[in-house]
N, C-alpha and C. Protein backbone atom coordinates (compact mmCIF):
# COMPACT_ATOMS: atom_id res chain seq x y z
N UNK A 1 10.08 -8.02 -6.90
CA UNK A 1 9.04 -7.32 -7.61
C UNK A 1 8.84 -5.93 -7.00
N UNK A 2 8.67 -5.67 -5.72
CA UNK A 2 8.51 -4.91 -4.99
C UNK A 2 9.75 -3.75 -5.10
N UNK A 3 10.92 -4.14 -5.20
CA UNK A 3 12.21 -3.54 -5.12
C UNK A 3 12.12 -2.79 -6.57
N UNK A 4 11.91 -3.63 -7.55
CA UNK A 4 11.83 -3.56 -8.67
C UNK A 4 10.66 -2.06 -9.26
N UNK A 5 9.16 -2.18 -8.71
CA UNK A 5 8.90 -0.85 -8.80
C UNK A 5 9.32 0.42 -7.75
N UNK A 6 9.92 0.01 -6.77
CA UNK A 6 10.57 1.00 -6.08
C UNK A 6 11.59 1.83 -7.11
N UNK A 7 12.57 1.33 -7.54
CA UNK A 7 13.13 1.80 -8.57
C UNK A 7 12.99 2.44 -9.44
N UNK A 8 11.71 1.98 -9.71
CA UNK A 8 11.36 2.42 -11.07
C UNK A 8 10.19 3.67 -11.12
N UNK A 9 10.32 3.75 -9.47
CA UNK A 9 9.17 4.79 -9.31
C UNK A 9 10.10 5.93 -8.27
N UNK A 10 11.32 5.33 -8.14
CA UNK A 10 11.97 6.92 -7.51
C UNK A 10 12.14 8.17 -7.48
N UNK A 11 11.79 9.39 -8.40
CA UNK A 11 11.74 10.04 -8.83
C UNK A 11 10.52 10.55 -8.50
N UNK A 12 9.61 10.02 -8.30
CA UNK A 12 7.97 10.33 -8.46
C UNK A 12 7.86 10.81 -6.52
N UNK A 13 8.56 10.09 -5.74
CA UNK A 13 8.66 10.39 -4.05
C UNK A 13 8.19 9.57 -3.37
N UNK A 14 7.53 8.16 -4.35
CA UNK A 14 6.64 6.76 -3.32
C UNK A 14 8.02 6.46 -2.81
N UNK A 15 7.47 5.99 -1.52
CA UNK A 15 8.26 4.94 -0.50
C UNK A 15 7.32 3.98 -0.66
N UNK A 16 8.10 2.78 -0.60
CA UNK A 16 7.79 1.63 -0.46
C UNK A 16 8.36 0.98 1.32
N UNK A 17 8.29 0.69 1.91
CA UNK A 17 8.12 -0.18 2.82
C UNK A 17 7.53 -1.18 3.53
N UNK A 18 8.81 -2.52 3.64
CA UNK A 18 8.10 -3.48 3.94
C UNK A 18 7.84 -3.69 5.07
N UNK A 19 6.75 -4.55 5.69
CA UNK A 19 6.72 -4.61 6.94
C UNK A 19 6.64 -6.18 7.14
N UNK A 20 7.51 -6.38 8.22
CA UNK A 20 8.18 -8.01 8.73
C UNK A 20 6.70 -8.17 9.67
N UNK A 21 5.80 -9.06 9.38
CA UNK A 21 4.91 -9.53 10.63
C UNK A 21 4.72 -11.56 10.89
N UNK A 22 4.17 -11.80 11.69
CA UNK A 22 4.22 -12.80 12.22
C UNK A 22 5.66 -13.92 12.30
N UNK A 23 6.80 -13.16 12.53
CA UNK A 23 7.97 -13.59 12.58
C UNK A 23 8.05 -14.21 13.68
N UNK A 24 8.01 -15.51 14.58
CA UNK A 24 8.21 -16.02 15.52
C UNK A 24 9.83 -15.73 16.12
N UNK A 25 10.44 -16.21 15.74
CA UNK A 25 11.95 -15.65 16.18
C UNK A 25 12.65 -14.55 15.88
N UNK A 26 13.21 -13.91 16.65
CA UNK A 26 14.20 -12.83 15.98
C UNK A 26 13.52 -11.98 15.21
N UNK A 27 12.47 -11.09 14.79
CA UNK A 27 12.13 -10.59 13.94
C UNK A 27 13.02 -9.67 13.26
N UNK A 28 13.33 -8.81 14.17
CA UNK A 28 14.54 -7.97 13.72
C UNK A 28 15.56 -8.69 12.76
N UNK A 29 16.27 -9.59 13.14
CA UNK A 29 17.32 -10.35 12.53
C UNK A 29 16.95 -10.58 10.91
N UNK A 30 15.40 -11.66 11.35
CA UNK A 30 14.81 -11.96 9.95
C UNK A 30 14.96 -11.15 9.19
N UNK A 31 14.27 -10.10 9.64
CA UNK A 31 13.91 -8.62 8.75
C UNK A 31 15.19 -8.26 7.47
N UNK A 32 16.11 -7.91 8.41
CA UNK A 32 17.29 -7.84 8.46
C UNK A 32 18.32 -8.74 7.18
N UNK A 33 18.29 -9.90 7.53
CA UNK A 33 18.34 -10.99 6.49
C UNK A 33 17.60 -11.00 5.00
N UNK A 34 16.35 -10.81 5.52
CA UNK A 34 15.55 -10.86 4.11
C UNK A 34 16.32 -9.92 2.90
N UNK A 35 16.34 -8.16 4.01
CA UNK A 35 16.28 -7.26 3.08
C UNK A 35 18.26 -7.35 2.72
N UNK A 36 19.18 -8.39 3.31
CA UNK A 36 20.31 -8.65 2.54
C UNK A 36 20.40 -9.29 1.81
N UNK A 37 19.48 -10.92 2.08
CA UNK A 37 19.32 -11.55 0.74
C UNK A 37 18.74 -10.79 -0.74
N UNK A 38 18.13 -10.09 -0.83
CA UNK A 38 17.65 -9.83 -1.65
C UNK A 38 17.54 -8.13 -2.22
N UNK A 39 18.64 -7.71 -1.32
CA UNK A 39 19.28 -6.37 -1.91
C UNK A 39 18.48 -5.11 -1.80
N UNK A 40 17.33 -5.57 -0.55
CA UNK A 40 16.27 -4.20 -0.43
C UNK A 40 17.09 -3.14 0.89
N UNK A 41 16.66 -2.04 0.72
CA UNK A 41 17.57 -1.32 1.45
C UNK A 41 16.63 -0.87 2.74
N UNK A 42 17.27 -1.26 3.89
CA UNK A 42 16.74 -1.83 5.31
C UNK A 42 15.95 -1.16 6.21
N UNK A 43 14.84 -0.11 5.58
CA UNK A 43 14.11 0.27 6.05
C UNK A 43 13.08 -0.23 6.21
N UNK A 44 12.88 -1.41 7.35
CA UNK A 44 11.76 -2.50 7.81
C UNK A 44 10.84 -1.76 8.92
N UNK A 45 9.61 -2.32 8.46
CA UNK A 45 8.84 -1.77 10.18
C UNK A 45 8.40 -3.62 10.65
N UNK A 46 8.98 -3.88 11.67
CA UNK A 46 8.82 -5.09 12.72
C UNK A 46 7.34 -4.91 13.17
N UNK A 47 6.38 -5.67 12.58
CA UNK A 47 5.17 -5.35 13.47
C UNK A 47 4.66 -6.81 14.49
N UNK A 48 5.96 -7.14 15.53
CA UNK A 48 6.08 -8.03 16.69
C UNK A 48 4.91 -8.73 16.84
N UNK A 49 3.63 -7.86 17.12
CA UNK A 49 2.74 -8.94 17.41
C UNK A 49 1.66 -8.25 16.86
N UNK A 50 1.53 -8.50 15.65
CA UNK A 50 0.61 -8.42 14.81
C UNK A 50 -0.80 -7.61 14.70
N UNK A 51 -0.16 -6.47 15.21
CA UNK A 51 -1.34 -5.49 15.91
C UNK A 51 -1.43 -4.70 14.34
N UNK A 52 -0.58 -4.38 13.48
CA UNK A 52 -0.58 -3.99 12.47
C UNK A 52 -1.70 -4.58 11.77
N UNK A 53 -1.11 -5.91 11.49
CA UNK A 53 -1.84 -6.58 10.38
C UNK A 53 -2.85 -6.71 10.66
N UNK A 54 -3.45 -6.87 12.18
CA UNK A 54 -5.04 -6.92 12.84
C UNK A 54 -5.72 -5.97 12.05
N UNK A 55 -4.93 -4.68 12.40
CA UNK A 55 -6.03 -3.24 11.60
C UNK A 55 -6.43 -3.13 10.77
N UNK A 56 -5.40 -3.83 9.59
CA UNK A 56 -5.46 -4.10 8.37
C UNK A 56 -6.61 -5.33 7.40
N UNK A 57 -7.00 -6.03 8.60
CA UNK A 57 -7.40 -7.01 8.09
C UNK A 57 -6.73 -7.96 7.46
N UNK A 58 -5.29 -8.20 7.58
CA UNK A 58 -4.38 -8.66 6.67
C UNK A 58 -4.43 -10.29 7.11
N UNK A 59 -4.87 -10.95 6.32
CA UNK A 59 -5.07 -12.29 6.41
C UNK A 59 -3.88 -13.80 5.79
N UNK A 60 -3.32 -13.06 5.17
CA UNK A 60 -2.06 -13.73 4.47
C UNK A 60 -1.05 -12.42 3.54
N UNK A 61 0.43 -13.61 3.60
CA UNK A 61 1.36 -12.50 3.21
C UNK A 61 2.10 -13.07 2.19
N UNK A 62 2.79 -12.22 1.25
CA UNK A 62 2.19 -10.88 1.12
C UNK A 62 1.40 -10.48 1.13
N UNK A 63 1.10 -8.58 1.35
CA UNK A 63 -0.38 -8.30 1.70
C UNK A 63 0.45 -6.98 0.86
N UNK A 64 -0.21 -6.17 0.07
CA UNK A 64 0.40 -4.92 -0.43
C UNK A 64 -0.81 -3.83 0.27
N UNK A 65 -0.22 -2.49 1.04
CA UNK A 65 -1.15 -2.04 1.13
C UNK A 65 -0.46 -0.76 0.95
N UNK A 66 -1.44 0.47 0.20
CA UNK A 66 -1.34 1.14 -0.52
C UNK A 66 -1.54 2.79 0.19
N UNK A 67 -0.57 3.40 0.45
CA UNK A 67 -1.15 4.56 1.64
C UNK A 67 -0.46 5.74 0.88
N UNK A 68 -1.38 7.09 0.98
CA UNK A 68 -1.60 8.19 0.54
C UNK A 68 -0.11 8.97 1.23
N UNK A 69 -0.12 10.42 0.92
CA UNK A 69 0.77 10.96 1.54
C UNK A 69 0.13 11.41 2.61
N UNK A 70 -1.10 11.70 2.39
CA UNK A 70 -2.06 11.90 3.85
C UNK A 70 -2.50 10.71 4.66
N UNK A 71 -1.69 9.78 4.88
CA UNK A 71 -2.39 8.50 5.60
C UNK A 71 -3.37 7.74 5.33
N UNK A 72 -3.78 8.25 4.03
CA UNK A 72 -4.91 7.23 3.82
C UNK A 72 -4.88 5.89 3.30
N UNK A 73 -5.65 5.02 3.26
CA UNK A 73 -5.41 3.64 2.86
C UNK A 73 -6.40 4.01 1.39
N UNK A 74 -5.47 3.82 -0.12
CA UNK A 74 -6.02 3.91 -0.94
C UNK A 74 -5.72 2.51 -1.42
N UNK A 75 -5.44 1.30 -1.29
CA UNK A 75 -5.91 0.40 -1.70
C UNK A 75 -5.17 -0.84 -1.19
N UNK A 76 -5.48 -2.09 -1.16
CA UNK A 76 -5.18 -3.39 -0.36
C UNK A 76 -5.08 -4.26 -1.25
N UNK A 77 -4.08 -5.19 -1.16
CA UNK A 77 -4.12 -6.44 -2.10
C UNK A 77 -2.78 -6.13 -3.07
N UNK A 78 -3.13 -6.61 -4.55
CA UNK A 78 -2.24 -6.21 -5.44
C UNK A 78 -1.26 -7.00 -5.55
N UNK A 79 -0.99 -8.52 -5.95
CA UNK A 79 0.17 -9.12 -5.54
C UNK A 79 1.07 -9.10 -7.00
N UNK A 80 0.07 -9.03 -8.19
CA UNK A 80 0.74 -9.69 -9.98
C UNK A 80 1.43 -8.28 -9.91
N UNK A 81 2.56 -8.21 -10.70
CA UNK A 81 3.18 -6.77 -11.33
C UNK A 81 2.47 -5.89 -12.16
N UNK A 82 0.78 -6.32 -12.44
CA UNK A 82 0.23 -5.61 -13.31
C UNK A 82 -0.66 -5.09 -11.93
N UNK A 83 -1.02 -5.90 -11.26
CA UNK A 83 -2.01 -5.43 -10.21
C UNK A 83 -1.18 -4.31 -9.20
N UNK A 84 0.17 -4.20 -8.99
CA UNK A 84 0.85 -3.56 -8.35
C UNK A 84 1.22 -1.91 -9.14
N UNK A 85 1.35 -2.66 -10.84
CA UNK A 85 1.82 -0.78 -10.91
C UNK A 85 0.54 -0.37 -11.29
N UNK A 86 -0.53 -0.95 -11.57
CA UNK A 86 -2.16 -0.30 -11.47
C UNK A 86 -2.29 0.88 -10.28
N UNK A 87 -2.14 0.16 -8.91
CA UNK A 87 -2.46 0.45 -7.91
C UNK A 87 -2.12 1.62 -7.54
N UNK A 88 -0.26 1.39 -7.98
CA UNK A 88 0.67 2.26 -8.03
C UNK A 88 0.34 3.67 -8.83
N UNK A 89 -0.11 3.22 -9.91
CA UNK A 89 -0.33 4.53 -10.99
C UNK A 89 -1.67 5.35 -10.20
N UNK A 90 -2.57 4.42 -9.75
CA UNK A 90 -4.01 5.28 -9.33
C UNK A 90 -3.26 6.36 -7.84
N UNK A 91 -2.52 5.25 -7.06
CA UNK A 91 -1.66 6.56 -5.85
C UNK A 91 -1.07 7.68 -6.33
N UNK A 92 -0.33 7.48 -7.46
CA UNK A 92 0.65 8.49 -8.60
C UNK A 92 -0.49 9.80 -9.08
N UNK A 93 -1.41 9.26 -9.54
CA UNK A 93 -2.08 10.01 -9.98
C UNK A 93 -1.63 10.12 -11.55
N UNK A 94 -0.56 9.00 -11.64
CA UNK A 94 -0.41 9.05 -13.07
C UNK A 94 0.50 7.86 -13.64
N UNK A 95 0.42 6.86 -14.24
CA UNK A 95 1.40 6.59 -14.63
C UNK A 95 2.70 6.88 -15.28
N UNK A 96 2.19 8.29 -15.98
CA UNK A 96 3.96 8.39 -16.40
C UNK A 96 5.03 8.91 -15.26
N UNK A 97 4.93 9.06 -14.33
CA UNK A 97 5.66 8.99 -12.87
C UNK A 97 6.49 7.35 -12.71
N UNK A 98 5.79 6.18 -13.53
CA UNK A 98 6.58 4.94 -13.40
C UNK A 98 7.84 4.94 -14.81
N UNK A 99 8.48 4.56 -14.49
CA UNK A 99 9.91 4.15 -15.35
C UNK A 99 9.20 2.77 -15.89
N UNK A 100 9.73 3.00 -17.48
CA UNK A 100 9.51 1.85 -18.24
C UNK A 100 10.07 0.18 -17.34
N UNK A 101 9.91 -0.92 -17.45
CA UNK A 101 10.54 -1.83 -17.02
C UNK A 101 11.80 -2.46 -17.66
């Protein structure tokens, strides 16, 4: 899903990145794995011991969180594909920046 509006929002300059947290083994590896199973291209942030997700308040995962080009946190949550390119369009400042599906 995630890969999926990456794509479809390339053009516009969002990065998407995922971040690997509470990985008990190997995180790196996992990371690593995930983004081959499933064809995402391997720019992971490892957040080892969960100091990330602390800040975040992030209580379960997935967790989508939504950040400005200025660092800001413009929005949290978002898991359905409607709740994601919503979120997406309000960061955009526009939806027509998203590619049809």
């Amino acid at each position: 899903m995630l890969e999926q509006l990456r794509r479809r929002t390339s053009r516009s300059g969002l990065e998407i990145i995922p971040v690997n947290v509470w990985e008990g083994v190997n995180p790196f590896v996992e990371a690593r794995n995930f983004c081959d199973l499933w064809g995402i291209p391997p720019t992971v942030l490892v957040d080892e011991d969960g100091g990330l997700a602390a800040r975040f308040a992030v209580r379960g995962v997935p967790t989508n969180i939504f950040v400005d080009s200025d660092g800001t946190v413009t929005a949290v949550g978002g898991s359905t594909p409607e709740e994601l390119e919503s979120a997406t369009a309000r960061l955009l400042g526009s939806s027509s920046l998203i590619d049809p599906a």
